[in-house]
PDB file of N, CA and C in Angstrom:
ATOM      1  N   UNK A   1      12.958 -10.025  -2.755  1.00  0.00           N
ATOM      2  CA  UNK A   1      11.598  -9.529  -2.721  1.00  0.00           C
ATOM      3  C   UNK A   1      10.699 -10.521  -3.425  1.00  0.00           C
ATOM      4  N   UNK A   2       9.130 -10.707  -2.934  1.00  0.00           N
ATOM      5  CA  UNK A   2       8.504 -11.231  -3.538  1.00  0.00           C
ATOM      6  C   UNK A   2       7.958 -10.608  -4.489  1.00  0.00           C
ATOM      7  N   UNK A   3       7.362 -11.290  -5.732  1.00  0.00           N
ATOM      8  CA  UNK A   3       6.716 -10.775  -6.862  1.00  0.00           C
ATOM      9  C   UNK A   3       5.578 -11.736  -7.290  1.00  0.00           C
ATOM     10  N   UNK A   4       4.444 -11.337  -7.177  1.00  0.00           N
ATOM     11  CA  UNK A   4       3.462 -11.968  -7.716  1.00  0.00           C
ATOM     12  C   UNK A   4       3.616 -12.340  -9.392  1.00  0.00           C
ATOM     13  N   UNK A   5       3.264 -13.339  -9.975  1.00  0.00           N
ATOM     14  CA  UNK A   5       3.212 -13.687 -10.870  1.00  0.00           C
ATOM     15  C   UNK A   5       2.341 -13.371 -11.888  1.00  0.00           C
ATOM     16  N   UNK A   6       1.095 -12.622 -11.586  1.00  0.00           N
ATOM     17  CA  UNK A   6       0.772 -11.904 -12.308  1.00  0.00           C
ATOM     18  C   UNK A   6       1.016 -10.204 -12.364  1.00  0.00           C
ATOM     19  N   UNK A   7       2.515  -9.916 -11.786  1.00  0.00           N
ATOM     20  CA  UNK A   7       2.539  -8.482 -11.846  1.00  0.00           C
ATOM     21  C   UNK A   7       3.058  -7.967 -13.009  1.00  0.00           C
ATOM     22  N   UNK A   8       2.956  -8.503 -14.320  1.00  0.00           N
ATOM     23  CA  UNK A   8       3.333  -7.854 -15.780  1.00  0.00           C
ATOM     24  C   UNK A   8       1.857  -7.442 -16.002  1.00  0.00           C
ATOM     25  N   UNK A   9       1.167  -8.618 -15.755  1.00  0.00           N
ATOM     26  CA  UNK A   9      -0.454  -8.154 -16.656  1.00  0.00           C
ATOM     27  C   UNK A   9      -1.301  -7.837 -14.932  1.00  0.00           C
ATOM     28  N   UNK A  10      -1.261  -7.402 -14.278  1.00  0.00           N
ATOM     29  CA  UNK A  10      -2.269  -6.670 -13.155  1.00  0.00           C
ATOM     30  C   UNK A  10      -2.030  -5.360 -13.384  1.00  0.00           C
ATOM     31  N   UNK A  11      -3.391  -5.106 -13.430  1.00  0.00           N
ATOM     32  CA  UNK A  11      -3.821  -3.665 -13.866  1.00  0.00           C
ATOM     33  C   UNK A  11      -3.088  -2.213 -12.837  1.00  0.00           C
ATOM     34  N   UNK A  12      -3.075  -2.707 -12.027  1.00  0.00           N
ATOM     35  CA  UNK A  12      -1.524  -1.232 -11.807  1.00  0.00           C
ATOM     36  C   UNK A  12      -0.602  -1.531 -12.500  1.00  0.00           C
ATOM     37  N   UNK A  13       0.084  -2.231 -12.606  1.00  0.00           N
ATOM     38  CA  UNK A  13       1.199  -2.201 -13.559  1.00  0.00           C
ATOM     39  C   UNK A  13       0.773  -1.842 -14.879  1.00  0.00           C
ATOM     40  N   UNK A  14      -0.325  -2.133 -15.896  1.00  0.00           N
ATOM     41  CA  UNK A  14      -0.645  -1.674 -16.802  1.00  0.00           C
ATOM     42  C   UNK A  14      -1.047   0.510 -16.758  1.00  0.00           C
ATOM     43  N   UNK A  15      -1.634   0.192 -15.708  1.00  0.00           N
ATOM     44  CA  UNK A  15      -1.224   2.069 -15.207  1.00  0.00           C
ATOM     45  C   UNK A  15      -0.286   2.629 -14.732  1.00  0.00           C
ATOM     46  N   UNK A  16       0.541   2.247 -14.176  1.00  0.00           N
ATOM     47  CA  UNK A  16       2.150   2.470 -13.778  1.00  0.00           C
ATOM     48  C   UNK A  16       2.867   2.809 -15.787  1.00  0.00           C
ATOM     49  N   UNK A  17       2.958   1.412 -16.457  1.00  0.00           N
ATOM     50  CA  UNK A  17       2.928   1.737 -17.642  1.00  0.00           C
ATOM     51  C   UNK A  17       2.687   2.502 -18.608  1.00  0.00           C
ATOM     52  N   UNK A  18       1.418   3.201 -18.499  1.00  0.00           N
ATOM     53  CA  UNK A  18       0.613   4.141 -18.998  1.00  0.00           C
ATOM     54  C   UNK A  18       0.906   5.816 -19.077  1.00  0.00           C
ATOM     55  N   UNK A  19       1.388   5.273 -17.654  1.00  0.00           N
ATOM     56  CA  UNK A  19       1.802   7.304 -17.261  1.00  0.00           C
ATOM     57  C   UNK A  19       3.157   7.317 -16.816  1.00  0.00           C
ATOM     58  N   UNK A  20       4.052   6.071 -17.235  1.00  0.00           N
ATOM     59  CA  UNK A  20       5.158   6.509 -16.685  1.00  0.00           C
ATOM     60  C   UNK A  20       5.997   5.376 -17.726  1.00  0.00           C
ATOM     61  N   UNK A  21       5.662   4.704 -18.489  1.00  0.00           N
ATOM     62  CA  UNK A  21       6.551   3.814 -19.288  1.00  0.00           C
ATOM     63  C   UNK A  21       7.230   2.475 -18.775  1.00  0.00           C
ATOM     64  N   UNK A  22       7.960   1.613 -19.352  1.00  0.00           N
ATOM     65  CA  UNK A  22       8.049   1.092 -18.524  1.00  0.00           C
ATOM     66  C   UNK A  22       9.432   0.881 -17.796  1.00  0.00           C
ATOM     67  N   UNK A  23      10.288   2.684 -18.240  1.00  0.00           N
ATOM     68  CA  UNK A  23      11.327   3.045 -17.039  1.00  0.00           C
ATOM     69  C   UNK A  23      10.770   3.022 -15.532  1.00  0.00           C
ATOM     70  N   UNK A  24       9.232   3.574 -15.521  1.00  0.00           N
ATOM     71  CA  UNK A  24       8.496   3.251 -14.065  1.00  0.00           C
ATOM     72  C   UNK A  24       7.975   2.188 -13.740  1.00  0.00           C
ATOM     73  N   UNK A  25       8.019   0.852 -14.511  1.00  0.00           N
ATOM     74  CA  UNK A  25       7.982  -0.133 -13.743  1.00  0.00           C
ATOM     75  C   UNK A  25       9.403  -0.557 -13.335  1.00  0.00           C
ATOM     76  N   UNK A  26      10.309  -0.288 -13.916  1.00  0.00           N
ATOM     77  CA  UNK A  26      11.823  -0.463 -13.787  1.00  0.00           C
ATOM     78  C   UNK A  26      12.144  -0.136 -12.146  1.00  0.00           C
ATOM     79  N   UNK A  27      11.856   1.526 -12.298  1.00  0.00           N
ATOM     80  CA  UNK A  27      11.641   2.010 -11.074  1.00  0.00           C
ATOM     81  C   UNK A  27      11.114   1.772  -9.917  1.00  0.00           C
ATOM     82  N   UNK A  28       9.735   1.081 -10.288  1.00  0.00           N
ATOM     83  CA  UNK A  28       9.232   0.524  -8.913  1.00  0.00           C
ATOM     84  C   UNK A  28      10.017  -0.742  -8.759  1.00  0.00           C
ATOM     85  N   UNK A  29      10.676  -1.202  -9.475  1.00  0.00           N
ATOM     86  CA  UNK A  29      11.034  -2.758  -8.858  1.00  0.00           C
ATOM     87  C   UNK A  29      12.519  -2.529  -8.086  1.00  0.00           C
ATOM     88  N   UNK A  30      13.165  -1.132  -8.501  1.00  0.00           N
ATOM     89  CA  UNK A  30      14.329  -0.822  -7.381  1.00  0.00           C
ATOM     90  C   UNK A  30      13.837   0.252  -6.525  1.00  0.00           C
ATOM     91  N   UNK A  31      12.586   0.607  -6.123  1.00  0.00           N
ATOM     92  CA  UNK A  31      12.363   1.184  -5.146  1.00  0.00           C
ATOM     93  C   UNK A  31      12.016  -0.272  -3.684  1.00  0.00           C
ATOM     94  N   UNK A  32      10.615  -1.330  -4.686  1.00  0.00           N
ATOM     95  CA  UNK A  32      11.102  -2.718  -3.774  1.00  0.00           C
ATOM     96  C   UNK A  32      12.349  -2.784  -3.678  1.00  0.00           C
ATOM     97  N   UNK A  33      13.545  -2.871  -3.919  1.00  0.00           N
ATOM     98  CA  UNK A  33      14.839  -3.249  -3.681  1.00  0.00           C
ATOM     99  C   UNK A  33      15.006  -2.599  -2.466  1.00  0.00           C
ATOM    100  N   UNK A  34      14.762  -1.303  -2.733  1.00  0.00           N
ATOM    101  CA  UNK A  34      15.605  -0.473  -1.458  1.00  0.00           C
ATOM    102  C   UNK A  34      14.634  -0.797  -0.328  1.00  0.00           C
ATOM    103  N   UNK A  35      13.431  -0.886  -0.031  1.00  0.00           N
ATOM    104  CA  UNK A  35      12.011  -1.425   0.529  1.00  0.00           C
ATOM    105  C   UNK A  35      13.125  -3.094   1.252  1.00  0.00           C
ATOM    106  N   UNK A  36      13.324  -3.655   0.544  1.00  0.00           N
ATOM    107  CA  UNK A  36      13.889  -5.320   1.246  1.00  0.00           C
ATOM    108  C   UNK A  36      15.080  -4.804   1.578  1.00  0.00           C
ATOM    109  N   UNK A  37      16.189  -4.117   1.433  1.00  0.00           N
ATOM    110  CA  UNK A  37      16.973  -3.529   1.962  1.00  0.00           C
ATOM    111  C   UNK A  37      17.080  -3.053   3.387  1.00  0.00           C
ATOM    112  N   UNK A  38      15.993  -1.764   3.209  1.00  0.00           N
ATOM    113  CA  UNK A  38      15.999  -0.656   4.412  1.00  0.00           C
ATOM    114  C   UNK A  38      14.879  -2.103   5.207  1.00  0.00           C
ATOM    115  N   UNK A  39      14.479  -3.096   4.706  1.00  0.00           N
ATOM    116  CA  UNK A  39      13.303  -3.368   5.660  1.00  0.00           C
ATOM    117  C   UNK A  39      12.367  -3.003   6.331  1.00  0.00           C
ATOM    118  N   UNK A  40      11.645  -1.887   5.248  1.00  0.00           N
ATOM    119  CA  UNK A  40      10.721  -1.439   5.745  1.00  0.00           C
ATOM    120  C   UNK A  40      10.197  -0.835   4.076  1.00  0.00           C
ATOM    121  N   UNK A  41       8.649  -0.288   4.406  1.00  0.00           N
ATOM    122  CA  UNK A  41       8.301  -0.241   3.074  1.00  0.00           C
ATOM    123  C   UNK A  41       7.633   1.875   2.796  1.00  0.00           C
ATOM    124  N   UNK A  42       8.422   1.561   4.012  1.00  0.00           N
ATOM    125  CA  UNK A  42       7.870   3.422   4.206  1.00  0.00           C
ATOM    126  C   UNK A  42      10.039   3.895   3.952  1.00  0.00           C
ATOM    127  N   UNK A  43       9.996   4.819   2.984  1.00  0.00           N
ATOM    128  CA  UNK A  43      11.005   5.776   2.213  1.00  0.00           C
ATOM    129  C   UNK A  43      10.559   7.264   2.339  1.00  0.00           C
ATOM    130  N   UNK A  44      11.110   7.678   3.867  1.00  0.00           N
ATOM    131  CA  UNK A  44      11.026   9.132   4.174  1.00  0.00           C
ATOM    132  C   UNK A  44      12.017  10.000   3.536  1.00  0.00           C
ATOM    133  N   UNK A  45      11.564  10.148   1.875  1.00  0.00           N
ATOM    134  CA  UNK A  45      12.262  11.061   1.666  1.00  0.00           C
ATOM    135  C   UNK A  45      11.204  12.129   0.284  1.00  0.00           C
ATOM    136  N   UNK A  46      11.598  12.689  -0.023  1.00  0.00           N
ATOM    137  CA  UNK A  46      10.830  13.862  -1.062  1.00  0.00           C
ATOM    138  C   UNK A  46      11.258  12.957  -2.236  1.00  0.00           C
ATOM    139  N   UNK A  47      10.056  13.827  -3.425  1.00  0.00           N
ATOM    140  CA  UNK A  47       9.846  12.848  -5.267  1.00  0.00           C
ATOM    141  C   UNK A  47      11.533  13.341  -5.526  1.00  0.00           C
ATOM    142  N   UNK A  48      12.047  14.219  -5.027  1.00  0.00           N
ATOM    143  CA  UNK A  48      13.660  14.304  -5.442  1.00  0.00           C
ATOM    144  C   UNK A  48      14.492  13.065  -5.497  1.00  0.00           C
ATOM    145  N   UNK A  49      14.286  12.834  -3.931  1.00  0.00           N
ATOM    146  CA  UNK A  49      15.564  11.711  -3.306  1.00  0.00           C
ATOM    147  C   UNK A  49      14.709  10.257  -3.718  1.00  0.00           C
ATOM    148  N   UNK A  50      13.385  10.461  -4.254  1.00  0.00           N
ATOM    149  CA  UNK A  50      12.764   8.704  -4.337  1.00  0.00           C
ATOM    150  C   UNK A  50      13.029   8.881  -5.726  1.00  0.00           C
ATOM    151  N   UNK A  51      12.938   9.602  -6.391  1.00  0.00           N
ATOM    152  CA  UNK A  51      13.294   9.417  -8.280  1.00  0.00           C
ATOM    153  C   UNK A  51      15.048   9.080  -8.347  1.00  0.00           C
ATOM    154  N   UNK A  52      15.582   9.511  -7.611  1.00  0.00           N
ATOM    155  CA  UNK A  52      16.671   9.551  -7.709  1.00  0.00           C
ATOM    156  C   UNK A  52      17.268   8.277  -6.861  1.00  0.00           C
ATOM    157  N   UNK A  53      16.620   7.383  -6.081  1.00  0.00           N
ATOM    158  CA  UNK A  53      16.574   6.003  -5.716  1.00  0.00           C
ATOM    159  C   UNK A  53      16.440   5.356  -6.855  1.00  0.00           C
ATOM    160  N   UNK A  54      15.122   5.385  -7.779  1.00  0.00           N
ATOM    161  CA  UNK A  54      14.623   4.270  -8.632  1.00  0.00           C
ATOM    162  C   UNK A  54      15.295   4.453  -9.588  1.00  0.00           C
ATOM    163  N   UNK A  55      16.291   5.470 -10.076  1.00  0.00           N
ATOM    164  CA  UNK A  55      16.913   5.694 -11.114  1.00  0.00           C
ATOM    165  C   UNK A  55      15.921   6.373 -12.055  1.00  0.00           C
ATOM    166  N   UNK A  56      15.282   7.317 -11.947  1.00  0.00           N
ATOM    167  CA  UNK A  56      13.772   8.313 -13.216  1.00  0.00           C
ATOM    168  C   UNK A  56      14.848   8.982 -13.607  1.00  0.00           C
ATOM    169  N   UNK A  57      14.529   9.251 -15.234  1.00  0.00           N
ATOM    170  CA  UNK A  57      15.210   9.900 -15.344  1.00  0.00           C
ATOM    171  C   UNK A  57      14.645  11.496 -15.837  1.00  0.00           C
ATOM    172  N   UNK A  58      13.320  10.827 -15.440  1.00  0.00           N
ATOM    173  CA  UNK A  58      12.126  12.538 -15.816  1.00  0.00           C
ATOM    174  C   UNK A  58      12.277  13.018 -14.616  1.00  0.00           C
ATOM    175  N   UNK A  59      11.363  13.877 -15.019  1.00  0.00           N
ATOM    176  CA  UNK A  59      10.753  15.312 -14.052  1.00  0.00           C
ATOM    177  C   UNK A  59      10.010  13.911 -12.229  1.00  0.00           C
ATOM    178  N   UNK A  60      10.814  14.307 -11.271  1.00  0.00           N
ATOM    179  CA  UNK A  60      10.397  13.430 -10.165  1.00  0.00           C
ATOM    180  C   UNK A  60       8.904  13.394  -9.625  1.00  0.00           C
ATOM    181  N   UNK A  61       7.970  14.525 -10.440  1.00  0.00           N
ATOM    182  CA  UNK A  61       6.978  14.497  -9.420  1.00  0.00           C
ATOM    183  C   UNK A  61       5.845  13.071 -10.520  1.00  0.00           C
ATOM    184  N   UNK A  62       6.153  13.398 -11.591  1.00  0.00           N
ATOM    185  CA  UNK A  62       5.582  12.098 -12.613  1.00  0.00           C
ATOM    186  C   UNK A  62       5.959  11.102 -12.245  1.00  0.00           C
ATOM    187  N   UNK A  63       7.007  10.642 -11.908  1.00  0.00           N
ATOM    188  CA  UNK A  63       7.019   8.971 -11.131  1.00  0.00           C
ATOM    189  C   UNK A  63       5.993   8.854 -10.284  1.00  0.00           C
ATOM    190  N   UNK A  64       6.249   9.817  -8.928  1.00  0.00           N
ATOM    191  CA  UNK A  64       5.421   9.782  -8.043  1.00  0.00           C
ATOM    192  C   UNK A  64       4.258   9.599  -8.387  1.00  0.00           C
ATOM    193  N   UNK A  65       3.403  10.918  -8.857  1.00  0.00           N
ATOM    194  CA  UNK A  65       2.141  10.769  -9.204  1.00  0.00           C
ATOM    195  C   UNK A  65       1.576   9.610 -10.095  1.00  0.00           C
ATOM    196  N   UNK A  66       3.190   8.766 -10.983  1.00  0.00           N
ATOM    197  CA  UNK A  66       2.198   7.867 -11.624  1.00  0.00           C
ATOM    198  C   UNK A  66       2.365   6.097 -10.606  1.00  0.00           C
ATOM    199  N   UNK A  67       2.991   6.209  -9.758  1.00  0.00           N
ATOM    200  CA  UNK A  67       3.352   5.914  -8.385  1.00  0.00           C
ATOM    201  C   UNK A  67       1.895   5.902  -7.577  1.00  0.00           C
ATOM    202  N   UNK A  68       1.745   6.582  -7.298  1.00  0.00           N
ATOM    203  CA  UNK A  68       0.906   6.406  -6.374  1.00  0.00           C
ATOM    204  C   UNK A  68      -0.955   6.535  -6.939  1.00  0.00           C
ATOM    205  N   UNK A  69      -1.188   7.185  -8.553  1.00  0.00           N
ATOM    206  CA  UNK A  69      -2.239   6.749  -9.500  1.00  0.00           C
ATOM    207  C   UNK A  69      -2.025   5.445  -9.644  1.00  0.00           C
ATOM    208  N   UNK A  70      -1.378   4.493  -9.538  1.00  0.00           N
ATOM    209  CA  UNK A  70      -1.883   2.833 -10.241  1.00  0.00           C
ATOM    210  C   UNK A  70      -1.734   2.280  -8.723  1.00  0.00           C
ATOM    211  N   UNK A  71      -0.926   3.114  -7.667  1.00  0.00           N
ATOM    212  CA  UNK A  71      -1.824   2.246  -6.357  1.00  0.00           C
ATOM    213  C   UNK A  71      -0.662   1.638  -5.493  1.00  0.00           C
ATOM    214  N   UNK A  72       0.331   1.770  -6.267  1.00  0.00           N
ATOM    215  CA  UNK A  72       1.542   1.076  -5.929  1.00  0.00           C
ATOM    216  C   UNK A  72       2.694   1.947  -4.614  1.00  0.00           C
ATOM    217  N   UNK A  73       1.939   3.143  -4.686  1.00  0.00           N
ATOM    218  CA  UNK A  73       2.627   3.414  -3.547  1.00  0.00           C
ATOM    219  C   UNK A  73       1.604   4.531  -2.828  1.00  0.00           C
ATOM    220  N   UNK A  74       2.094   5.554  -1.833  1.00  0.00           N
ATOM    221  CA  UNK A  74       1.011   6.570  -1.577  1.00  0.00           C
ATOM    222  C   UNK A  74       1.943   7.476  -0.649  1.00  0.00           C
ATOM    223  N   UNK A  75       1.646   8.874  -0.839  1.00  0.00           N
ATOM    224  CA  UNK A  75       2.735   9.875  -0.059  1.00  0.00           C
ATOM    225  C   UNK A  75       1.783  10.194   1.642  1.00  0.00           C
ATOM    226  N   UNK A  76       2.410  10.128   2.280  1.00  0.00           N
ATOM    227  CA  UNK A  76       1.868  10.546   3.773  1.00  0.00           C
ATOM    228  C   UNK A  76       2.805  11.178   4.253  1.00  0.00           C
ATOM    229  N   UNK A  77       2.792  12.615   3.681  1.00  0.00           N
ATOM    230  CA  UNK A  77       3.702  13.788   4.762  1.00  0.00           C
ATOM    231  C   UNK A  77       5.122  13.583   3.598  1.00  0.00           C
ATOM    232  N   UNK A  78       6.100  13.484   4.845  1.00  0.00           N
ATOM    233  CA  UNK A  78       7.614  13.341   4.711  1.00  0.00           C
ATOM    234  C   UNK A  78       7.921  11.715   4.093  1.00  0.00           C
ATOM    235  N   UNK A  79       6.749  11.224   4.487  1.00  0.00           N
ATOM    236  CA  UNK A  79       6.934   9.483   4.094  1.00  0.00           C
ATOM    237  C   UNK A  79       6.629   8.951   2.901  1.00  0.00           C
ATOM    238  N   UNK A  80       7.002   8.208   1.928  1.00  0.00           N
ATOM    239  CA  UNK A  80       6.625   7.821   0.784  1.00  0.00           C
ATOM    240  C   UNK A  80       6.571   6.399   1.008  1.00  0.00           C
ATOM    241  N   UNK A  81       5.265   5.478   1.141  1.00  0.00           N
ATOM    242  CA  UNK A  81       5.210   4.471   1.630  1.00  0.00           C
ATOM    243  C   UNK A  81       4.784   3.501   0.204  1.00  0.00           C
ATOM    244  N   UNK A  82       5.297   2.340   0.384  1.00  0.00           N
ATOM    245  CA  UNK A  82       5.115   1.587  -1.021  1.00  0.00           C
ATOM    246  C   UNK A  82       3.841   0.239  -0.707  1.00  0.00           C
ATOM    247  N   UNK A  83       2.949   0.379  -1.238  1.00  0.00           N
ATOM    248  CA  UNK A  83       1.589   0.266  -0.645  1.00  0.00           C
ATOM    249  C   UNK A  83       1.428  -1.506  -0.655  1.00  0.00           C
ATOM    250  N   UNK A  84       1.483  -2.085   0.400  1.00  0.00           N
ATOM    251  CA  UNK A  84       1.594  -3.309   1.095  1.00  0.00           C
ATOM    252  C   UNK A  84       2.855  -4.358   0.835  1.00  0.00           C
ATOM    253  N   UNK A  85       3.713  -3.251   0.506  1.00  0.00           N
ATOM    254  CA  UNK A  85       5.174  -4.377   0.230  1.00  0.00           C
ATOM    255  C   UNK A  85       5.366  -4.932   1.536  1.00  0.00           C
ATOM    256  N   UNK A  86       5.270  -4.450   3.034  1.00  0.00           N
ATOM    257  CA  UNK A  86       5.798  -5.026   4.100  1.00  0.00           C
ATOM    258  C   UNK A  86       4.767  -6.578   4.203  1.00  0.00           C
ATOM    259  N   UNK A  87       3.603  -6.255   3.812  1.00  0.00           N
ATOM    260  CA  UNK A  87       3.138  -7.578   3.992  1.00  0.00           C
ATOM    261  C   UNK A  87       2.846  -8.556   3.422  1.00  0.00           C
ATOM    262  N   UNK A  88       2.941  -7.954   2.051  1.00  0.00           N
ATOM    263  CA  UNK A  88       3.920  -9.530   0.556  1.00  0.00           C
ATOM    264  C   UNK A  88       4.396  -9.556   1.082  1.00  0.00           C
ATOM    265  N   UNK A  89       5.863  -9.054   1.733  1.00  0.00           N
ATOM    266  CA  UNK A  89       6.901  -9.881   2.125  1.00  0.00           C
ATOM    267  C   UNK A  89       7.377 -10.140   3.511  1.00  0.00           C
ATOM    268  N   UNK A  90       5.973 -10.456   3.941  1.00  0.00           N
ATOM    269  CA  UNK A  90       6.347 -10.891   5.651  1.00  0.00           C
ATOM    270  C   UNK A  90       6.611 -12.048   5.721  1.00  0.00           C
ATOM    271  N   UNK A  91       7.403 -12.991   4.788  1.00  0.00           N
ATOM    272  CA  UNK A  91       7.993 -14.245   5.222  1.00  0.00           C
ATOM    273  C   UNK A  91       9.562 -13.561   4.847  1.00  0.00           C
ATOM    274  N   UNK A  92       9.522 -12.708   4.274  1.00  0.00           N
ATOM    275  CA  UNK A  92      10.973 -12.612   3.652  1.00  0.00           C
ATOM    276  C   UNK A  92      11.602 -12.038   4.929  1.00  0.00           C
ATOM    277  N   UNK A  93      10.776 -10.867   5.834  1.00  0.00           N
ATOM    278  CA  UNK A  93      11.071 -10.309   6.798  1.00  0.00           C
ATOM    279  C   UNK A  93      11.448 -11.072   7.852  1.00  0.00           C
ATOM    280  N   UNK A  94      10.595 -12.198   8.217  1.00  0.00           N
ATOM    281  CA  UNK A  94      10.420 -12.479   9.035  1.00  0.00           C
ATOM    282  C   UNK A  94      11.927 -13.816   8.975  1.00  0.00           C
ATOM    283  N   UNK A  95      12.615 -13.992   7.900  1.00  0.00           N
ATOM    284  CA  UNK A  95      13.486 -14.844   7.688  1.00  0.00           C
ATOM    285  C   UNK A  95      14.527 -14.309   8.168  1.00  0.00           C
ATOM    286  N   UNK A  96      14.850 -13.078   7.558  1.00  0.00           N
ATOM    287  CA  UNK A  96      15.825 -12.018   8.173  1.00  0.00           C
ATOM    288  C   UNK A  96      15.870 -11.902   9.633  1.00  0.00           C
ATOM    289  N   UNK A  97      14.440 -11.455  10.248  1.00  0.00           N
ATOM    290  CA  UNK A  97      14.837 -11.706  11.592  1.00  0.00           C
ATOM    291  C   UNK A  97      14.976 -13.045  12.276  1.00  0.00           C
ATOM    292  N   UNK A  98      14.650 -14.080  11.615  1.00  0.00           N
ATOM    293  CA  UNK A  98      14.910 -15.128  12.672  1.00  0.00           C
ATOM    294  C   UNK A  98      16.802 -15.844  11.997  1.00  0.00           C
ATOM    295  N   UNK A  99      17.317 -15.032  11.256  1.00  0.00           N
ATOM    296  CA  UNK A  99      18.631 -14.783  10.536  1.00  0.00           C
ATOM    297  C   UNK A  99      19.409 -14.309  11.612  1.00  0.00           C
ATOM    298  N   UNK A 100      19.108 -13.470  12.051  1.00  0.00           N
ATOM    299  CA  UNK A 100      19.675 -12.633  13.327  1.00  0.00           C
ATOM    300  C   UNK A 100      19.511 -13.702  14.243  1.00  0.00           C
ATOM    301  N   UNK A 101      18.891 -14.231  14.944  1.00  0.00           N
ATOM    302  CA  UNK A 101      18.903 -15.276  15.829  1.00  0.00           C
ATOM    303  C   UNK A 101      19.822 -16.389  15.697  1.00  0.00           C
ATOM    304  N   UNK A 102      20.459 -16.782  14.737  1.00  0.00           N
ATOM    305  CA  UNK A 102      20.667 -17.947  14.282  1.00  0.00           C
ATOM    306  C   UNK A 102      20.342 -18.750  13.523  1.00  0.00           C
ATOM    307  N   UNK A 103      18.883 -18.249  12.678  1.00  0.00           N
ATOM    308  CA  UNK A 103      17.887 -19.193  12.099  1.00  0.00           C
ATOM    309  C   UNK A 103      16.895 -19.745  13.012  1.00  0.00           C
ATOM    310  N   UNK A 104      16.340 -20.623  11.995  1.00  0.00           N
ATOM    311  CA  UNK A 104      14.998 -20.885  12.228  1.00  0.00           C
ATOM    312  C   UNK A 104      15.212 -21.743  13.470  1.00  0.00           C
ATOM    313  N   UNK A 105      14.721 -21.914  14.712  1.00  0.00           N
ATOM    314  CA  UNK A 105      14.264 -22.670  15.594  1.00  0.00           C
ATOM    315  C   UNK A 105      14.480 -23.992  15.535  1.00  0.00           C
ATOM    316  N   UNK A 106      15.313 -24.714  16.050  1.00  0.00           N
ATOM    317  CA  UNK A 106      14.919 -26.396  15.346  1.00  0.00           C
ATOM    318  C   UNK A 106      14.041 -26.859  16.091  1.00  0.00           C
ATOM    319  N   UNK A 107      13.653 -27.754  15.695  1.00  0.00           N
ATOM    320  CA  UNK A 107      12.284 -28.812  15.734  1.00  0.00           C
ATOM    321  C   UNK A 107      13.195 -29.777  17.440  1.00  0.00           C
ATOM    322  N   UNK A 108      12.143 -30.024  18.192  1.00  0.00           N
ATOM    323  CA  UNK A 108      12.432 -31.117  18.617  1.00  0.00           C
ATOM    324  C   UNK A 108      12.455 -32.224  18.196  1.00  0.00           C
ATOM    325  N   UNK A 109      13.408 -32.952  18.884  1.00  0.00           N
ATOM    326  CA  UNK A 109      13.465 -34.048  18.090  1.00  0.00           C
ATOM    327  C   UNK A 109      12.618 -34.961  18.258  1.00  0.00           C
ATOM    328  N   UNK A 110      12.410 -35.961  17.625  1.00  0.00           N
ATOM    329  CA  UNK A 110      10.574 -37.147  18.153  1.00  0.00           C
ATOM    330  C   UNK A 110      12.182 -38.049  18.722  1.00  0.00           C
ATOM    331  N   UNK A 111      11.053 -38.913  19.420  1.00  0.00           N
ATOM    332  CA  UNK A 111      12.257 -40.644  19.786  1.00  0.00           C
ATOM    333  C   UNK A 111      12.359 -41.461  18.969  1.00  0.00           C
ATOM    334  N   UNK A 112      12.928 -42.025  18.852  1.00  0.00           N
ATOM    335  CA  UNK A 112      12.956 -43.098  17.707  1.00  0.00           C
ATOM    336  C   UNK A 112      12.310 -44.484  18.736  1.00  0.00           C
ATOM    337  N   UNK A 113      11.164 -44.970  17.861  1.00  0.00           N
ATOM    338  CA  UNK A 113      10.880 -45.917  18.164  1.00  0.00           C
ATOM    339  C   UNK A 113      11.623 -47.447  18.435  1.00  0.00           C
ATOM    340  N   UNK A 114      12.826 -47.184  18.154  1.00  0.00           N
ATOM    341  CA  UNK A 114      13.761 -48.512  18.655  1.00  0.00           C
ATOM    342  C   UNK A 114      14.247 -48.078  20.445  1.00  0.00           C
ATOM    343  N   UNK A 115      13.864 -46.692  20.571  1.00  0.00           N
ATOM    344  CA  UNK A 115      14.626 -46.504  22.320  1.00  0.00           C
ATOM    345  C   UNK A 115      13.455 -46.361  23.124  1.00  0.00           C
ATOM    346  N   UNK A 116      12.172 -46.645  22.271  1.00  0.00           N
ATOM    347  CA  UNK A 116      11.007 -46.044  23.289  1.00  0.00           C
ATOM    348  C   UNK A 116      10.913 -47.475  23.839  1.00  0.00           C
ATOM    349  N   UNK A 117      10.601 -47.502  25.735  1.00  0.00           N
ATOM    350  CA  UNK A 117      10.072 -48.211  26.952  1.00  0.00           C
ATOM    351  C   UNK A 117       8.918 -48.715  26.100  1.00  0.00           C
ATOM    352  N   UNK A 118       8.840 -50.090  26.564  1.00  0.00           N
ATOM    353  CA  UNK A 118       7.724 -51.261  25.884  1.00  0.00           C
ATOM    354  C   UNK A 118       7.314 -51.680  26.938  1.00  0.00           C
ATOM    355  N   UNK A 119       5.722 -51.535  27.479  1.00  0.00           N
ATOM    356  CA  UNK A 119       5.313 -52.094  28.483  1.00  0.00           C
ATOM    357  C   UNK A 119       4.906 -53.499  28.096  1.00  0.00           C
TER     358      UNK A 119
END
């Protein structure tokens, strides 16, 4: 997973911190885990089965709520989506799938200027 370099001192993480310690930043960084895992950044499951992903060891609906107060994630329905991890890490994704292929594409090759026709 990618991680921005300022994500100790950016202000969600300082609110993630705030209302949840920093077992909930712990937490959010193995909920990304399971996020680069499942490859995808939406976790259809209830504050039960997502506290119990990140390892909380409080009451599940306080992760959440302090989860989705600093911005870092947001509940839609049945879905608990982790709020723009798929597109930080659309090179990471996108490695994986071209992994499945074989890898990356090779390059054509140029000619070497000792075989190129000299008019």
């Amino acid at each position: 997973m990618i991680l921005s370099p300022d994500f100790p001192d950016h202000y969600k993480t300082k609110i993630l911190i705030r209302m949840a310690g920093y077992e909930g930043v712990f937490c959010l960084l193995k909920l990304w885990a399971q996020c680069q895992f499942r490859k995808s950044e939406i976790i259809e499951k209830n504050s039960e089965i997502i506290a119990a992903i990140a390892g909380w060891s409080g009451d599940p609906k306080t992760l959440e709520d302090a989860l989705v107060a600093s911005g870092y994630a947001r509940r839609q329905g049945e879905k608990f989506i982790m709020h723009q991890w798929q597109e930080t890490n659309r090179k990471l994704l996108s490695s994986s799938q071209n992994g499945k292929k074989g890898g990356r594409p090779k390059k054509p090759q140029a000619e070497h200027s000792s075989t190129k026709m000299r008019l």
